[in-house]
C-alpha atoms as a PDB file:
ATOM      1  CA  UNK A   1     -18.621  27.861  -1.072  1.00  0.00           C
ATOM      2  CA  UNK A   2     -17.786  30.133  -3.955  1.00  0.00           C
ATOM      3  CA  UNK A   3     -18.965  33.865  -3.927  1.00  0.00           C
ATOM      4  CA  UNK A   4     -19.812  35.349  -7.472  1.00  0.00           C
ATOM      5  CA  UNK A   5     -19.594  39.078  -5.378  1.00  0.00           C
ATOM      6  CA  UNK A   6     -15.663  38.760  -4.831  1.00  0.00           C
ATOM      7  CA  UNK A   7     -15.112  35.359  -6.436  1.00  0.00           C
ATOM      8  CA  UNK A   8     -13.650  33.938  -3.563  1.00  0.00           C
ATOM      9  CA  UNK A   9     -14.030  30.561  -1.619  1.00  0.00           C
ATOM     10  CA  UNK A  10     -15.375  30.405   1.928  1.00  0.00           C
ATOM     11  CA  UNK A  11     -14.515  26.895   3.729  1.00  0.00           C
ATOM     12  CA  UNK A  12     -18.262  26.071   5.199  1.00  0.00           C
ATOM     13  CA  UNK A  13     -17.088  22.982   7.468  1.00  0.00           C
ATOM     14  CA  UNK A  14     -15.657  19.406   6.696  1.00  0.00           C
ATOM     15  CA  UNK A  15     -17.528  16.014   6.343  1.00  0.00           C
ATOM     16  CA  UNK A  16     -15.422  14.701   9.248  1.00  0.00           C
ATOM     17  CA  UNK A  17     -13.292  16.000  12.013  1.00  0.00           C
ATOM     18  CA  UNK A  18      -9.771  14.828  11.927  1.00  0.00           C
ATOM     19  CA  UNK A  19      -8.045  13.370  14.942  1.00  0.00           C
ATOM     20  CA  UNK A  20      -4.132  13.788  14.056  1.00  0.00           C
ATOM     21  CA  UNK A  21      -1.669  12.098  15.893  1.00  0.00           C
ATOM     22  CA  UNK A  22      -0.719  14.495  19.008  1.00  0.00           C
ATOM     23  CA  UNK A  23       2.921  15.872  17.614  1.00  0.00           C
ATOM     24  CA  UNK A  24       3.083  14.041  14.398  1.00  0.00           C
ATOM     25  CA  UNK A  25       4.330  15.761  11.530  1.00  0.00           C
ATOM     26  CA  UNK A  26       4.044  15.079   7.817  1.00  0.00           C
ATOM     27  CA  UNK A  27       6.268  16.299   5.348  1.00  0.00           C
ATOM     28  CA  UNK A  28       7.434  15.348   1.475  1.00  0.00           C
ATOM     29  CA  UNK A  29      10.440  13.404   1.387  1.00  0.00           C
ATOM     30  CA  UNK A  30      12.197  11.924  -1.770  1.00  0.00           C
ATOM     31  CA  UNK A  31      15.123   9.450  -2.275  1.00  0.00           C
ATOM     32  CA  UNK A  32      17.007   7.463  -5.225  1.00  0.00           C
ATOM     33  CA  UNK A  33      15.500   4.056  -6.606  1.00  0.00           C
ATOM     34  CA  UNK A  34      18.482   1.360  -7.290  1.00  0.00           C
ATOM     35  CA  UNK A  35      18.239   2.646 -10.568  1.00  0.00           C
ATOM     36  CA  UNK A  36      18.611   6.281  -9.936  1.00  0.00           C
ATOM     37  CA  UNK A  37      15.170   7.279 -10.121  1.00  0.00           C
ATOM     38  CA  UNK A  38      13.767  10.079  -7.770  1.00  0.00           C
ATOM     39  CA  UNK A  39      11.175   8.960  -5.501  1.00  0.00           C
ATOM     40  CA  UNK A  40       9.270  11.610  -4.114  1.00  0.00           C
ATOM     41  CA  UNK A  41       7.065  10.288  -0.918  1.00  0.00           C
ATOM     42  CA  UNK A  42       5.113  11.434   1.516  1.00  0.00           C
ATOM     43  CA  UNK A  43       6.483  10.810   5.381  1.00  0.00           C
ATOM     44  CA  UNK A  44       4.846  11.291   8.928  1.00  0.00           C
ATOM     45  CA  UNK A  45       6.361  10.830  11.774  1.00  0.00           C
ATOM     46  CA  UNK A  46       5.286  10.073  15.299  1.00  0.00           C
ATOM     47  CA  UNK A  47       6.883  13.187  16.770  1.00  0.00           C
ATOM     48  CA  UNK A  48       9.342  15.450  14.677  1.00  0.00           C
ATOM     49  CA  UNK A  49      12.455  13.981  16.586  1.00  0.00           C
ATOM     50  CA  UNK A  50      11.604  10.287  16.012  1.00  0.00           C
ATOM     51  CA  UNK A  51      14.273   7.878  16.061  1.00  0.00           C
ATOM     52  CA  UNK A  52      14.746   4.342  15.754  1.00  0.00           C
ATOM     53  CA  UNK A  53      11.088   3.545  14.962  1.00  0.00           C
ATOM     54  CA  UNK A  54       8.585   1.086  13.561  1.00  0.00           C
ATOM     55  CA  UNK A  55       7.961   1.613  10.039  1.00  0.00           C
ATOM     56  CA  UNK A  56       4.601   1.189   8.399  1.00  0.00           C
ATOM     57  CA  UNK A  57       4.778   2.039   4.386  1.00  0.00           C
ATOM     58  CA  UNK A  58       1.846   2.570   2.770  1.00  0.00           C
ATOM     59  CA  UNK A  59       1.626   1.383  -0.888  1.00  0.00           C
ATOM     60  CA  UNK A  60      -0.714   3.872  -2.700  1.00  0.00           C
ATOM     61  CA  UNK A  61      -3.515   2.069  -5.022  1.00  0.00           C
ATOM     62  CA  UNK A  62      -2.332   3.332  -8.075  1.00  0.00           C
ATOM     63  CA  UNK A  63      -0.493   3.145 -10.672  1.00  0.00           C
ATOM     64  CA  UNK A  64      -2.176   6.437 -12.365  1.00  0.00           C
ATOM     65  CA  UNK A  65      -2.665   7.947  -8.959  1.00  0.00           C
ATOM     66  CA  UNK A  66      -0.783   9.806  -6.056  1.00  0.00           C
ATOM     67  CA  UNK A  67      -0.941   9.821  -2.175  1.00  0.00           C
ATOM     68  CA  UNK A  68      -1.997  12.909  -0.222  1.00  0.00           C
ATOM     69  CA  UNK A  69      -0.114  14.788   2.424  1.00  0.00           C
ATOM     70  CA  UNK A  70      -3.492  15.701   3.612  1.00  0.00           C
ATOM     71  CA  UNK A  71      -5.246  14.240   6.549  1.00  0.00           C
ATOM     72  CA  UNK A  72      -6.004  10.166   6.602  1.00  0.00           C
ATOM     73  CA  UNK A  73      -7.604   8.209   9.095  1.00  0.00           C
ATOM     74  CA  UNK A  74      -5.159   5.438   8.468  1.00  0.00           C
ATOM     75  CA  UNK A  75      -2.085   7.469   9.042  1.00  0.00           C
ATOM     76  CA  UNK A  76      -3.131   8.934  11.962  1.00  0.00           C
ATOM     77  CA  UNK A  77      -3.536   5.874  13.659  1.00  0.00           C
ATOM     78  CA  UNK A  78      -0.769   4.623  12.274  1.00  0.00           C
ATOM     79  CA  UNK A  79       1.075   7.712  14.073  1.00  0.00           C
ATOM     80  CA  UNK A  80      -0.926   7.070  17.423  1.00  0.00           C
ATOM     81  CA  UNK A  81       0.763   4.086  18.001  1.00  0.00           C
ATOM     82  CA  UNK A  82       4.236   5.300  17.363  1.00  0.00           C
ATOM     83  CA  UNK A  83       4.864   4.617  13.606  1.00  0.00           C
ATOM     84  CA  UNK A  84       6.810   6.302  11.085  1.00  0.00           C
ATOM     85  CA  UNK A  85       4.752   5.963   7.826  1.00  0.00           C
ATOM     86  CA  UNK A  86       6.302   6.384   4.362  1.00  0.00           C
ATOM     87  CA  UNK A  87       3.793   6.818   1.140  1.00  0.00           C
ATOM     88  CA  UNK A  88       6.421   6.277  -1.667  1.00  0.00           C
ATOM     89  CA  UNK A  89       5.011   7.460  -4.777  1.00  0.00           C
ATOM     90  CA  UNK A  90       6.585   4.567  -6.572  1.00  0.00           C
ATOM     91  CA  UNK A  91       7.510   4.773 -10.546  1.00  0.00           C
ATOM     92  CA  UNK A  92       3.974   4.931 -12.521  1.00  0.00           C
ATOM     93  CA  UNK A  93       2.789   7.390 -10.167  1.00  0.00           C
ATOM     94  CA  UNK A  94       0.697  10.156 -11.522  1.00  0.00           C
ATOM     95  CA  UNK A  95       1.396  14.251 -10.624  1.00  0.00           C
ATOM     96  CA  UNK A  96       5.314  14.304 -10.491  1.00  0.00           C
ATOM     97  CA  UNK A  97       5.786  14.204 -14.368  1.00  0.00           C
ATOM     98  CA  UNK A  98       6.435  12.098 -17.366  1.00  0.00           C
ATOM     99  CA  UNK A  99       9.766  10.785 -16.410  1.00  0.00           C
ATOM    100  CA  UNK A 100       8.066   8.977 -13.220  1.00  0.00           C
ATOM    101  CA  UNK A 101       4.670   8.073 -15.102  1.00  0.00           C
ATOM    102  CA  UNK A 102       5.872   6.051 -17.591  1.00  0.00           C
ATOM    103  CA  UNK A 103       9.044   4.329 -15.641  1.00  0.00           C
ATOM    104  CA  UNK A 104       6.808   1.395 -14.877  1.00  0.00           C
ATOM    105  CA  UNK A 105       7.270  -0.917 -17.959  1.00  0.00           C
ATOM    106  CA  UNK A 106       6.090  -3.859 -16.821  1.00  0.00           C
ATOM    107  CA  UNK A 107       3.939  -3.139 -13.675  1.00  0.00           C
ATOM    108  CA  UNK A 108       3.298  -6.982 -12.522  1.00  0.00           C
ATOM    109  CA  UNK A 109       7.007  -7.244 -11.982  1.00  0.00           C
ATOM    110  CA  UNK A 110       8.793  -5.525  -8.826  1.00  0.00           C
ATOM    111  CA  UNK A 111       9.685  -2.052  -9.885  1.00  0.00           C
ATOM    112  CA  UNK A 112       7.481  -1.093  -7.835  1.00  0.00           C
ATOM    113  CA  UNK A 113       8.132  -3.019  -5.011  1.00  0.00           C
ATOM    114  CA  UNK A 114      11.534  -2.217  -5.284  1.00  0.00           C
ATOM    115  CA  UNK A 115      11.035   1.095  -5.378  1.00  0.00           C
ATOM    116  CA  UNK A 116       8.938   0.860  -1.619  1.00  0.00           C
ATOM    117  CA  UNK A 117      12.259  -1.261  -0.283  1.00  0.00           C
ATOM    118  CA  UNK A 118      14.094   1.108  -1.051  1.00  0.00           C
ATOM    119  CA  UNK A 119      12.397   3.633   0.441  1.00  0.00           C
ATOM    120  CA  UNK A 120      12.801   1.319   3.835  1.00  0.00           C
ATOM    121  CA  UNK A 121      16.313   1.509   2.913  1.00  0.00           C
ATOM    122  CA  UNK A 122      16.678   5.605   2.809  1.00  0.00           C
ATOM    123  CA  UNK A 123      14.553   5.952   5.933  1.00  0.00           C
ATOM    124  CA  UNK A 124      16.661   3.190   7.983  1.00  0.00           C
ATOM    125  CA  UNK A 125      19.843   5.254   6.968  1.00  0.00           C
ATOM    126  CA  UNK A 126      18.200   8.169   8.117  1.00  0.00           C
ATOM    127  CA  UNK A 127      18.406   6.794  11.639  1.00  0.00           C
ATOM    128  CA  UNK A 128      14.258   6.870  11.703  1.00  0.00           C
ATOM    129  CA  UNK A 129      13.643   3.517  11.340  1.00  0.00           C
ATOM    130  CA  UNK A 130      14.086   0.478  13.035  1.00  0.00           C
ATOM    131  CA  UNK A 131      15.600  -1.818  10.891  1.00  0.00           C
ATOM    132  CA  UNK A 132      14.048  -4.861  11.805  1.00  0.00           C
ATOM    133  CA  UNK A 133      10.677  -3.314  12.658  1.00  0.00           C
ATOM    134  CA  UNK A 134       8.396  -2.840   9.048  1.00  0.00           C
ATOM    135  CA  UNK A 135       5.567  -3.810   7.182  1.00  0.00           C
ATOM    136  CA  UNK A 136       4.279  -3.226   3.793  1.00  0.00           C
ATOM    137  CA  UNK A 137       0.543  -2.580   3.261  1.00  0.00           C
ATOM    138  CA  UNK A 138      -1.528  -1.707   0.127  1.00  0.00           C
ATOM    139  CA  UNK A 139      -5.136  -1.617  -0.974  1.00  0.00           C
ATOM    140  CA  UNK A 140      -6.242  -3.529  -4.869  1.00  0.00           C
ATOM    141  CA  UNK A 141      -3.404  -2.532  -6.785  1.00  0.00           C
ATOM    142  CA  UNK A 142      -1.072  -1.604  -3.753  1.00  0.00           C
ATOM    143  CA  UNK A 143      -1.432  -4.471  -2.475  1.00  0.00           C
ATOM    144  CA  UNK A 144       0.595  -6.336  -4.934  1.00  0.00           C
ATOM    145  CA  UNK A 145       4.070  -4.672  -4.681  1.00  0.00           C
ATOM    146  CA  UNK A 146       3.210  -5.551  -1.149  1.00  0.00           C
ATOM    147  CA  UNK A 147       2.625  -8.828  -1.384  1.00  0.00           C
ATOM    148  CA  UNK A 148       5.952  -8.863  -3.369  1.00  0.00           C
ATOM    149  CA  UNK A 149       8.097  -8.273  -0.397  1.00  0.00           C
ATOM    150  CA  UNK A 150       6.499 -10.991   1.472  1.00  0.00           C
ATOM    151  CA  UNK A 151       9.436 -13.322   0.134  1.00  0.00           C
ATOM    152  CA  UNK A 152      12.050 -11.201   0.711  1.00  0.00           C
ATOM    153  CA  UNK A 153      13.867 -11.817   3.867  1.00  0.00           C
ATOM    154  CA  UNK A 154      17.043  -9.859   3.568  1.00  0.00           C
ATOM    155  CA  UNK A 155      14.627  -6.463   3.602  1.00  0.00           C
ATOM    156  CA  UNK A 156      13.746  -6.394   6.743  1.00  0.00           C
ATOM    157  CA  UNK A 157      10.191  -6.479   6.144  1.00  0.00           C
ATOM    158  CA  UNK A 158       8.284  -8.307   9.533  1.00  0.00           C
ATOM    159  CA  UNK A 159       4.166  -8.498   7.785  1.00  0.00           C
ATOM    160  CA  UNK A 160       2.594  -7.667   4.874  1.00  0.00           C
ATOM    161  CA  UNK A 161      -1.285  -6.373   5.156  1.00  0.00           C
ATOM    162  CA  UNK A 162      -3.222  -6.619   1.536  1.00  0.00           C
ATOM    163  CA  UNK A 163      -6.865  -5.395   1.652  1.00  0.00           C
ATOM    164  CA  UNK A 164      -8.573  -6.967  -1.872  1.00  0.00           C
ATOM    165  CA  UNK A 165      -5.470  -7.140  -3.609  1.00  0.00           C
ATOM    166  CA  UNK A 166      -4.846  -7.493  -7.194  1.00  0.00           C
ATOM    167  CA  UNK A 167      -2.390 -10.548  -6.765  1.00  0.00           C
ATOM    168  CA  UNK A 168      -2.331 -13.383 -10.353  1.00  0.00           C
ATOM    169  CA  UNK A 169      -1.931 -12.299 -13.121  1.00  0.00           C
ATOM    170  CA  UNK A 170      -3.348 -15.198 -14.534  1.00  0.00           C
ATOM    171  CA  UNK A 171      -6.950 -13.587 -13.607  1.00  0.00           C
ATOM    172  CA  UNK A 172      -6.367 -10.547 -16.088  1.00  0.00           C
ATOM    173  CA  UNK A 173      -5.265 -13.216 -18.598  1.00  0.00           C
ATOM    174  CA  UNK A 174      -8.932 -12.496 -20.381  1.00  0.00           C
ATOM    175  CA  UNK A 175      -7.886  -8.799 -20.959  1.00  0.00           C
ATOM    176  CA  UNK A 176      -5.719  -8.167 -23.973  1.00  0.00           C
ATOM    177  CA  UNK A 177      -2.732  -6.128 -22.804  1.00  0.00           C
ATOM    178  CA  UNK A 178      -4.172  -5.386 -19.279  1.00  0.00           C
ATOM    179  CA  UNK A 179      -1.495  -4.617 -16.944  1.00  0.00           C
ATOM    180  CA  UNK A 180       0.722  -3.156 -19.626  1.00  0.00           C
ATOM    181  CA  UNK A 181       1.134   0.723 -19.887  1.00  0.00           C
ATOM    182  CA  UNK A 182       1.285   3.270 -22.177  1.00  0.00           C
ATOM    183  CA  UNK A 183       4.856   3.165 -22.361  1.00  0.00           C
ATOM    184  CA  UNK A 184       4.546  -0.522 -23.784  1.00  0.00           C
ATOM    185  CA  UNK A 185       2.758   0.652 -26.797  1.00  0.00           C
ATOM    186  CA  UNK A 186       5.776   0.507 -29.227  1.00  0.00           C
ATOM    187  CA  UNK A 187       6.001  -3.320 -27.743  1.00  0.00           C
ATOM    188  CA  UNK A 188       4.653  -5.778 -28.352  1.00  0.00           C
ATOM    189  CA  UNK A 189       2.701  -8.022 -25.326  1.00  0.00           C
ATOM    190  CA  UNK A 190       4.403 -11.462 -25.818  1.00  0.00           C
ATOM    191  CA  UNK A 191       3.770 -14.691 -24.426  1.00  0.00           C
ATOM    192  CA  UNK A 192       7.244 -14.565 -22.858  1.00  0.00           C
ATOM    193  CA  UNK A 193       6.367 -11.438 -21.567  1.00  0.00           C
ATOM    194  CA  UNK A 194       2.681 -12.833 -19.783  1.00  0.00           C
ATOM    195  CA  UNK A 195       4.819 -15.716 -18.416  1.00  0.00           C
ATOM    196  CA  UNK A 196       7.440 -13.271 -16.716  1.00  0.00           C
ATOM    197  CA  UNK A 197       4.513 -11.502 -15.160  1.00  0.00           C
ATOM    198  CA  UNK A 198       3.296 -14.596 -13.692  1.00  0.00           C
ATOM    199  CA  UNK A 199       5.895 -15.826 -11.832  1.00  0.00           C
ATOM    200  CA  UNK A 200       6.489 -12.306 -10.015  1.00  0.00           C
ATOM    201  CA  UNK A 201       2.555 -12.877  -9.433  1.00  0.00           C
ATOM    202  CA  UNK A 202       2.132 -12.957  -5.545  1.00  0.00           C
ATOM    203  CA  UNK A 203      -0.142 -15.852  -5.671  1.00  0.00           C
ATOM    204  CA  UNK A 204       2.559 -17.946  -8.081  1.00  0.00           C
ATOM    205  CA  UNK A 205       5.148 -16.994  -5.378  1.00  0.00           C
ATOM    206  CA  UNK A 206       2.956 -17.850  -2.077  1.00  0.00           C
ATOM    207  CA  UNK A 207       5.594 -20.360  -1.672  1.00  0.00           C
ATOM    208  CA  UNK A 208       8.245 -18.579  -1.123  1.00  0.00           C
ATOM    209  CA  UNK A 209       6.637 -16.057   1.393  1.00  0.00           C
ATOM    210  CA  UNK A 210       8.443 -15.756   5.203  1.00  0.00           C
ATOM    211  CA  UNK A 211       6.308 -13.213   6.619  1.00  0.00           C
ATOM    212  CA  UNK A 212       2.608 -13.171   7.979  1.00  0.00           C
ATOM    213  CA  UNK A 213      -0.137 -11.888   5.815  1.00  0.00           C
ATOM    214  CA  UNK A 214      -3.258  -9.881   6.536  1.00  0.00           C
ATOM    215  CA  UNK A 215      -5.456 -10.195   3.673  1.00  0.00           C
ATOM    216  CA  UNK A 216      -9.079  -8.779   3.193  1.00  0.00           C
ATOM    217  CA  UNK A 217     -11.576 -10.710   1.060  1.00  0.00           C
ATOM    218  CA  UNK A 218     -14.306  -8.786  -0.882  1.00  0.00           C
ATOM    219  CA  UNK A 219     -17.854  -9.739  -1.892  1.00  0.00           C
ATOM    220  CA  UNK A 220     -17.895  -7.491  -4.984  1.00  0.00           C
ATOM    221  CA  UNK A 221     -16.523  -7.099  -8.059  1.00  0.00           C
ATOM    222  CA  UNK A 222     -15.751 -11.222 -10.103  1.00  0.00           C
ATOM    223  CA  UNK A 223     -12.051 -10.046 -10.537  1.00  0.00           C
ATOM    224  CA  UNK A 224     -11.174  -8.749  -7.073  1.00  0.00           C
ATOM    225  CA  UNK A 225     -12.722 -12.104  -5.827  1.00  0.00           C
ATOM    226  CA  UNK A 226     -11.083 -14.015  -8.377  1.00  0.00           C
ATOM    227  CA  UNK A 227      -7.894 -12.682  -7.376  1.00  0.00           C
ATOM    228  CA  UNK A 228      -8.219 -12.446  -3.693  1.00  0.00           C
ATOM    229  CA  UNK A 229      -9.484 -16.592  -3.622  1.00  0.00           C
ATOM    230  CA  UNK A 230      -6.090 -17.363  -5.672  1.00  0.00           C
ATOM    231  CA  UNK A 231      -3.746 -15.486  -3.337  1.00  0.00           C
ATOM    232  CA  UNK A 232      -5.689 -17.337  -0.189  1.00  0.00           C
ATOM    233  CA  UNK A 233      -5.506 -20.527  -1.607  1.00  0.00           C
ATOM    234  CA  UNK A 234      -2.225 -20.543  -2.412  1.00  0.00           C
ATOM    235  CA  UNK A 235      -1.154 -19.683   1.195  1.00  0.00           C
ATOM    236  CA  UNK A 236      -3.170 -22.288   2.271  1.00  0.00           C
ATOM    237  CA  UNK A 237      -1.894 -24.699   0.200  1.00  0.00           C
ATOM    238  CA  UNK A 238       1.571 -24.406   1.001  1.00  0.00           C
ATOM    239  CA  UNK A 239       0.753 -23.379   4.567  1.00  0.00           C
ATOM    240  CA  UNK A 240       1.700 -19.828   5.188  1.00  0.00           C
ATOM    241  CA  UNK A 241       0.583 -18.157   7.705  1.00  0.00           C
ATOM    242  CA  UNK A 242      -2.722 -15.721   6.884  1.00  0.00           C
ATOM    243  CA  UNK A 243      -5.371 -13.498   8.826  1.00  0.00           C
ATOM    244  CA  UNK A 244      -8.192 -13.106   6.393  1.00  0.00           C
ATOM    245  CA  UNK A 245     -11.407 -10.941   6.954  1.00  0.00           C
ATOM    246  CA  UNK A 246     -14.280 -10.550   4.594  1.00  0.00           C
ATOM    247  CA  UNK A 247     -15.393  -7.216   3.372  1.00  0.00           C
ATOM    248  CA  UNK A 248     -19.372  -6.613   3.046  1.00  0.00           C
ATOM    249  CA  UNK A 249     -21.399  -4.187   0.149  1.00  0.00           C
ATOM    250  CA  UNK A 250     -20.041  -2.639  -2.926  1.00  0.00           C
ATOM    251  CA  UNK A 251     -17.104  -0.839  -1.875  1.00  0.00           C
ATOM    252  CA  UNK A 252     -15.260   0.335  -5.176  1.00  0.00           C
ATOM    253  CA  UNK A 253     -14.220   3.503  -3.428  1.00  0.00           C
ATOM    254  CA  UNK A 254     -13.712   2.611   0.188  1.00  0.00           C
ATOM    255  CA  UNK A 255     -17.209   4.477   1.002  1.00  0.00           C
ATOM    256  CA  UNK A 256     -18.720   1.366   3.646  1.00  0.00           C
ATOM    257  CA  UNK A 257     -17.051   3.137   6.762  1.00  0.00           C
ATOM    258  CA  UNK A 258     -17.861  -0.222   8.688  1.00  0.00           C
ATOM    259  CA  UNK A 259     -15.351  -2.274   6.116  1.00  0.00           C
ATOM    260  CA  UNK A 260     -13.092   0.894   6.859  1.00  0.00           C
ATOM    261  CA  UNK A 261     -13.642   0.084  11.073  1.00  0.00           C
ATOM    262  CA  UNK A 262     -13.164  -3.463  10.610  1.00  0.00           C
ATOM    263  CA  UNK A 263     -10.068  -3.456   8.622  1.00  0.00           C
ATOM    264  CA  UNK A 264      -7.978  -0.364  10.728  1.00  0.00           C
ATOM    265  CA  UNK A 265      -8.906  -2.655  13.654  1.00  0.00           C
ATOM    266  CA  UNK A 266      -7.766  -5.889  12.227  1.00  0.00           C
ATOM    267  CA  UNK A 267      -4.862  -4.391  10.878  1.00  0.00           C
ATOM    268  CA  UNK A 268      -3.988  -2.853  14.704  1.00  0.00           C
ATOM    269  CA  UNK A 269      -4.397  -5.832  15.932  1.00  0.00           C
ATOM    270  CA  UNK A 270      -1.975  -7.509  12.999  1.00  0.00           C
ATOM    271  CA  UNK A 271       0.613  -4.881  13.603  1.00  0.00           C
ATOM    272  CA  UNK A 272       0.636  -5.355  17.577  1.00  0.00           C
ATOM    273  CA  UNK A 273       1.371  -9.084  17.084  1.00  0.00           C
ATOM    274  CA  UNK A 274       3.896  -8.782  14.717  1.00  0.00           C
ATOM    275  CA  UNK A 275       5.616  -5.659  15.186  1.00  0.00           C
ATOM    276  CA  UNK A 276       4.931  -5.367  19.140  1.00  0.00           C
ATOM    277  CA  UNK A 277       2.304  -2.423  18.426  1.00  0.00           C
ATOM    278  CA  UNK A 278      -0.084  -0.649  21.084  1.00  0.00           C
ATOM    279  CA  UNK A 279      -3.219  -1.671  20.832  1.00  0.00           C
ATOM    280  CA  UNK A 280      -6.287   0.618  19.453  1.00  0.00           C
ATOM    281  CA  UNK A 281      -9.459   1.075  21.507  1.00  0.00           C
ATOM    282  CA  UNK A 282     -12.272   0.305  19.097  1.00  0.00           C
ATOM    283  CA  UNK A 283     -13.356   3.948  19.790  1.00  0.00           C
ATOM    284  CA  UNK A 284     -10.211   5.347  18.751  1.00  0.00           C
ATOM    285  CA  UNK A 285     -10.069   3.579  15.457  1.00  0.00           C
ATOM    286  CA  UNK A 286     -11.445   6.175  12.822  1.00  0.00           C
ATOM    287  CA  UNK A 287     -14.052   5.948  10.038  1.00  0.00           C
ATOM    288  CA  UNK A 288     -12.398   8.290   7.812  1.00  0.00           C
ATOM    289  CA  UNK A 289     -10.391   7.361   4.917  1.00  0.00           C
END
């Protein structure tokens, strides 16, 4: 509340009550991209002397956006069951100027996944990570540089967990330019270019995937659909492995706490079967973004 007498801000109470992790500790981190770029990300650990640890790396929805060292229900629980959690702020992340913002050319192709491996990489020679113990997870647009280390077996990476992700580029074809950034602008959008995006397309590479995949189906929104149906069916088709549960409402924002609940317990119960995870009572599992 703001007070016109001293114009100062008095906190009046929260809409929810954080439950942090009992001794985790988040802090900001950054680290070099193959390419020399400076990653800054946010990390939490299980306890502030963690070694050796499962990794969980959370890929933010972006681009034009930025994770928060603030408090989130899915990092906490996350933390709870003894993972380290990196939220690399990957190149055509908003906040951390121009030089990061516009680094992201071509955002269907990996740079950004590359950028989250390696931020596995820095944290494994850190001594904090387990190097055979990680998955990548990402919400929509997160989702996709997640998806694109589903193929990659020398990385380490044991699952990949994409809630409504934005995975064929073939979907967007009906937008002119869409997935292109401002940095593009002095070049032009070829058809070479749409084809080069479509074969780093998650659901053009199902084929080639070697992990397990959690994947969250929504009920809104043609294009999220349309996308989520093509990554599914491509699995399918070629018979990759693939938990799938179906998301209820309009839920743009992640407001429908039940989708929240249903997905933070799917994905705990993803994580303990691939990774070797404690389960979460459902009580425990938190409502809060």
């Amino acid at each position: 509340m703001y007070k016109r007498t001293d114009h100062s801000l008095v906190r009046i109470g929260s809409e929810y009550r954080p439950a942090p992790a009992q001794g985790a500790e988040t802090r900001w981190v950054s680290y070099r991209a193959r390419d020399g770029l400076e990653i800054p990300a946010v990390l939490t650990l299980p306890q502030p002397d963690a070694r050796g640890v499962g990794v969980v790396v959370i890929a933010q929805d972006g681009p034009s956006t930025a994770s928060r060292s603030g408090y989130s229900g899915l990092v906490a629980m996350l933390a709870a069951r003894g993972f380290a959690v990196l939220q690399p702020q990957y190149r055509g992340s908003y906040g951390f100027g121009t030089v990061l913002a516009i680094a992201d050319r071509h955002p269907w192709r990996a740079g950004a996944a590359d950028d989250v491996e390696d931020g596995l990489r820095w944290l494994r020679s850190t001594g904090i990570a387990d190097a055979n113990r990680a998955c990548v997870i990402g919400r929509r647009y997160g989702g996709r540089p997640a998806l694109q280390l589903a193929d990659r077996a020398e990385g380490g990476v044991r699952c990949v967990a994409a809630r409504t992700p934005l995975a064929d580029r073939d979907v967007d074809s009906r937008y002119a330019g869409f997935g292109t950034r401002h940095s593009d602008a002095a070049t032009p959008y070829s058809s070479a270019s749409f084809a080069l995006d479509q074969l780093a397309s998650p659901a053009h590479r199902a084929e080639h995937f070697v992990v397990p995949v959690l994947g969250a189906r929504p009920n809104f929104d043609d294009v999220l659909v349309k996308h989520a149906d093509s990554l599914l069916q491509s699995l399918s088709r070629h018979g990759k492995p693939v938990d799938v549960i179906a998301e209820e409402g309009v839920d743009l924002y992640d407001a429908v706490a039940e989708n929240r609940r249903r997905w933070f317990a799917a994905l705990d119960a993803f994580l303990q079967r691939t990774m070797g995870a404690s389960p979460v009572s459902p009580a425990s599992v938190s409502a809060s973004p």
